[in-house]
Protein backbone atom coordinates (compact mmCIF):
# COMPACT_ATOMS: atom_id res chain seq x y z
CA UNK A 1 19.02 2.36 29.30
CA UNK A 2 18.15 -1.55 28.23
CA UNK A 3 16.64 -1.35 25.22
CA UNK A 4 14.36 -4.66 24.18
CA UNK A 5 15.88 -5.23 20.63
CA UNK A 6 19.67 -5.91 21.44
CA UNK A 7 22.18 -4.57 19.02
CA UNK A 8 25.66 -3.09 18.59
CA UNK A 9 26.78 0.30 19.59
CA UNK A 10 27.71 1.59 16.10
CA UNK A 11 23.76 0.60 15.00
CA UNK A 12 22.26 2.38 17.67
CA UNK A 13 24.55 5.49 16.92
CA UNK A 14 23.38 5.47 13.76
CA UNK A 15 19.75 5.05 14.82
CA UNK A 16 19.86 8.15 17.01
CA UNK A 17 21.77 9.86 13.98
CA UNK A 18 18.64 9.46 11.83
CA UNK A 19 16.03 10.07 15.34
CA UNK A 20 17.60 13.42 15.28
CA UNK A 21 17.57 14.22 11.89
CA UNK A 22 13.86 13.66 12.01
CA UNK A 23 12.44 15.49 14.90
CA UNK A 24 11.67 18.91 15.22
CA UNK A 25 10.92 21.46 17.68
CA UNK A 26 7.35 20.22 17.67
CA UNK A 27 8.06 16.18 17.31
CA UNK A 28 10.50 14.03 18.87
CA UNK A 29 11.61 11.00 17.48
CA UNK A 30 13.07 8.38 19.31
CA UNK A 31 15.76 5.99 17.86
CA UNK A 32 13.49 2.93 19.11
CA UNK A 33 10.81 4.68 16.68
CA UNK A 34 12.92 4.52 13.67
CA UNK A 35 14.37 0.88 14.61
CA UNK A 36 10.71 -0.43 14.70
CA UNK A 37 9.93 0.97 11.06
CA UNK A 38 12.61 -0.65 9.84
CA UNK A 39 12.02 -3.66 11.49
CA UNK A 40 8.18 -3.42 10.31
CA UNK A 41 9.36 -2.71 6.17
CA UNK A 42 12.09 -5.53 6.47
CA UNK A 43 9.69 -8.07 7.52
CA UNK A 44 7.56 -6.93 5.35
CA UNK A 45 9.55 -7.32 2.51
CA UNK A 46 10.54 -10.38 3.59
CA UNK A 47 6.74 -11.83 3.82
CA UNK A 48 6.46 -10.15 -0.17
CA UNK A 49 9.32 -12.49 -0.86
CA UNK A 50 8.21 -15.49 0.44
CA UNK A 51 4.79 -15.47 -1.22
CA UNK A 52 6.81 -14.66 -4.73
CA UNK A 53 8.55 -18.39 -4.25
């Protein structure tokens, strides 16, 4: 699989650590899915931070 945000092995074993730990029977979660939420609330606190200085 190619995945369109490059990173390391060990990052995206720990991304489909937490995927699994948050699906369920009835919803699957994807690592991708948890990579772009964290990628969304970084850049978000980064934007908070930038209007602070």
């Amino acid at each position: 699989m190619q995945r369109k945000l490059p990173m390391s092995e060990s990052t995206l074993q720990i991304l489909e650590q937490v995927a699994e730990e948050a699906s369920s029977d009835e919803r699957r979660v994807s690592p991708m899915q948890i990579a772009a939420l964290l990628v969304e609330d970084a850049a978000k606190g980064l934007a908070e931070q930038l209007q602070q200085d």
